[in-house]
Protein backbone atom coordinates (compact mmCIF):
# COMPACT_ATOMS: atom_id res chain seq x y z
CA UNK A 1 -1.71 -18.15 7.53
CA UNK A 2 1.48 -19.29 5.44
CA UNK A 3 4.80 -19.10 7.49
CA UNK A 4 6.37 -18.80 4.18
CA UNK A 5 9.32 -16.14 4.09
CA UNK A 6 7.83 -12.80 2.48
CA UNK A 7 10.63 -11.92 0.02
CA UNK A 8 12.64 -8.98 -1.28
CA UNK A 9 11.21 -9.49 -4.47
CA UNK A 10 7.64 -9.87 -3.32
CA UNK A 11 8.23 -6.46 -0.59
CA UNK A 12 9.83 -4.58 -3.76
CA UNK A 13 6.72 -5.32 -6.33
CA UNK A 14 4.83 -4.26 -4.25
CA UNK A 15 6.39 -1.12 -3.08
CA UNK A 16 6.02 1.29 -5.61
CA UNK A 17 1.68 1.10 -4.84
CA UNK A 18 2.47 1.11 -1.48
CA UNK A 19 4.30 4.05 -1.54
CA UNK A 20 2.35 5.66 -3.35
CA UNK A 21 -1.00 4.94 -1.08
CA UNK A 22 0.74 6.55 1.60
CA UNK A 23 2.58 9.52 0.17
CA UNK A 24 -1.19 10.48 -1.22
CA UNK A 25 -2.63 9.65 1.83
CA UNK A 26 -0.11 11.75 4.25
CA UNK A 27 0.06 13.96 2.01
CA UNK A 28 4.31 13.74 1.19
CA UNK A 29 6.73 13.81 -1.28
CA UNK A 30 6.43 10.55 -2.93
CA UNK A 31 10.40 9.85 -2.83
CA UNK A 32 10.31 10.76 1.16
CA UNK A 33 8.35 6.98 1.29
CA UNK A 34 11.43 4.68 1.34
CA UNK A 35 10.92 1.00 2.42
CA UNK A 36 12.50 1.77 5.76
CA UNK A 37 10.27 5.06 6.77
CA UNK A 38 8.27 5.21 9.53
CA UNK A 39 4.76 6.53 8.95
CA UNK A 40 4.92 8.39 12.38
CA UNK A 41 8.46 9.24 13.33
CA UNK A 42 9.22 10.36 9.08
CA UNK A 43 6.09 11.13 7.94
CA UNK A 44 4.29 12.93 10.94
CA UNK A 45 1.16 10.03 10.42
CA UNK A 46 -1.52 10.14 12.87
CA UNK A 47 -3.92 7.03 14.06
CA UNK A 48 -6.45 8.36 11.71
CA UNK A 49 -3.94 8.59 8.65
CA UNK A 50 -3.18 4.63 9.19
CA UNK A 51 -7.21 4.25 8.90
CA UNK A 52 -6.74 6.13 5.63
CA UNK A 53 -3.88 3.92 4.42
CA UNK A 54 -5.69 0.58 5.22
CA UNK A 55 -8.48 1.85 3.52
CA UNK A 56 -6.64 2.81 0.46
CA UNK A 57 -4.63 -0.65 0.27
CA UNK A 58 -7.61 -2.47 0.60
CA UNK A 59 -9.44 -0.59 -2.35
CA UNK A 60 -6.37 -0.60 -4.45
CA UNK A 61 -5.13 -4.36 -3.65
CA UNK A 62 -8.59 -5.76 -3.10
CA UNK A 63 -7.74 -7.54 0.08
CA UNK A 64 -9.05 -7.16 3.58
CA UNK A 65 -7.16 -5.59 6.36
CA UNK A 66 -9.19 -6.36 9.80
CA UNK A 67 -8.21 -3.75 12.46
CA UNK A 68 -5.18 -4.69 14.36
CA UNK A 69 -4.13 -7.46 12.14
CA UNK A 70 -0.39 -6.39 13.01
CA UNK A 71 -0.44 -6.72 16.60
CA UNK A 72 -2.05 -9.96 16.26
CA UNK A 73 -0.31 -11.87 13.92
CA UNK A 74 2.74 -10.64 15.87
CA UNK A 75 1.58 -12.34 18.88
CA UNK A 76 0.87 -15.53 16.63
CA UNK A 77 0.80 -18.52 19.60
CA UNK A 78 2.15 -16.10 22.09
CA UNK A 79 -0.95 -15.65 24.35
CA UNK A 80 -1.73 -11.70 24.88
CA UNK A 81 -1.34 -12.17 28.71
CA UNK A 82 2.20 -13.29 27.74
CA UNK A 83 2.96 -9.98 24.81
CA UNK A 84 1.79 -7.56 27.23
CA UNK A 85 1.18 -7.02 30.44
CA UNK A 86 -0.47 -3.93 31.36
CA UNK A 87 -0.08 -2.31 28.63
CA UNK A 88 3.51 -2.47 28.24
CA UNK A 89 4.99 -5.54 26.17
CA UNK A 90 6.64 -8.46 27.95
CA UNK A 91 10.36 -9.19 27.16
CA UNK A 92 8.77 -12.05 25.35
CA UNK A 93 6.79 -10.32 23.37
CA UNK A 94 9.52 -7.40 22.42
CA UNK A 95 11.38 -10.69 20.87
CA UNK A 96 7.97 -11.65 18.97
CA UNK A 97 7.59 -8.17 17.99
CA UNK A 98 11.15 -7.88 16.57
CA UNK A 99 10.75 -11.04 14.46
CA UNK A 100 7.77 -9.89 13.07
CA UNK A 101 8.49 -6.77 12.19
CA UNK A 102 12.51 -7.97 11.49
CA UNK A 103 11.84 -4.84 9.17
CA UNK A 104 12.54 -2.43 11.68
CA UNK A 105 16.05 -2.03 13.08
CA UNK A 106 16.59 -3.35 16.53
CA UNK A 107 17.77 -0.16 18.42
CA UNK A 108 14.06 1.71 17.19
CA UNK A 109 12.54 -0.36 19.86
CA UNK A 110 12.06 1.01 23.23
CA UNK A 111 11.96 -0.39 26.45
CA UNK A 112 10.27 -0.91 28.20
CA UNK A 113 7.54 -0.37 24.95
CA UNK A 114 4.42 0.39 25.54
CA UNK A 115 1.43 -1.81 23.32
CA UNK A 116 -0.19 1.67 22.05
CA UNK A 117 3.58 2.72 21.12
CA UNK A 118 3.89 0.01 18.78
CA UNK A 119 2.40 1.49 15.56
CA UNK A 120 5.38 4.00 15.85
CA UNK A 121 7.21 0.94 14.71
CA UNK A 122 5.42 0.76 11.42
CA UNK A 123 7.42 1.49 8.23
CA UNK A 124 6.28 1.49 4.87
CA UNK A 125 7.91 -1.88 4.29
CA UNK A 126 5.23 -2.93 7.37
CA UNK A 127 2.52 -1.95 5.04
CA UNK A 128 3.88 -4.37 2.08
CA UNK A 129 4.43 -6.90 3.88
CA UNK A 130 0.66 -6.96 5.53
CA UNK A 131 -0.30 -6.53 2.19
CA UNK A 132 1.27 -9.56 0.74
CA UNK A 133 0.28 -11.60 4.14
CA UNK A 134 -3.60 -10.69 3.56
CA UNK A 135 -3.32 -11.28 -0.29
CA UNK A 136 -1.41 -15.00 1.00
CA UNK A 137 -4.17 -15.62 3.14
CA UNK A 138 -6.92 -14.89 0.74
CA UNK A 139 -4.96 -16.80 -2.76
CA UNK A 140 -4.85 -19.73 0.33
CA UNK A 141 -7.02 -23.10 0.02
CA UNK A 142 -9.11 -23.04 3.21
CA UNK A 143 -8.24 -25.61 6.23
CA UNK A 144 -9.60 -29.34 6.23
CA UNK A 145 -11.75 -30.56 8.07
């Protein structure tokens, strides 16, 4: 994977599809879906909406979206004993986390935070990002041997 800023520019083309994957797939208002919304705390989503919204970016952005691609690449050389420990995220990994997702504001994370609290985190910009990592990955000459 590239560790290659992701952009304004690159978050704000592809926005407007974002958006408007998840306002069909919540249903909502289309201009309730700002860059900064979060899918669970605006927009009411449910686990089974963000299985909807994968599915739907995949389709429309022909990319591939493996389940729990987020927490992962969040973790990148962190090892998961040292992002969470028993199912509550390690000081260490709350710092990976908020790089990551440097989207989200730093007072919308809890603590302690709890691993299966962490899709509340998501906003849509989350979703445009993961987007443009997965379409990265895939444009991306593979590793030599």
């Amino acid at each position: 994977m590239s560790n290659t800023p992701i952009t304004k520019e690159e978050i704000m083309a592809a926005f407007p599809k974002v958006a408007e994957i998840i306002a069909t797939a919540l249903p909502c208002e289309l201009d309730k879906v700002k860059p900064e919304t979060s899918l669970i705390d605006d927009l009411g989503a449910e686990s089974v909406d963000f299985l909807d919204v994968v599915f739907r970016l995949e389709r429309t952005f022909k990319t591939k979206i493996p389940r729990g691609k987020i927490i992962e690449e969040a973790c990148g050389d962190l090892p998961v004993s040292e992002f969470d420990q028993g199912g509550v995220v390690t000081p260490a990994g709350l710092e990976r986390l908020k790089a990551f997702l440097s989207e989200v504001p730093p007072g919308r994370f809890p603590s302690p935070l709890k691993v299966a609290d962490i899709p509340r985190l998501f906003t849509t910009e989350t979703f445009c990002k993961m987007v443009i990592r997965q379409q990265r990955a895939a444009a991306a000459p593979p590793p030599s041997a």
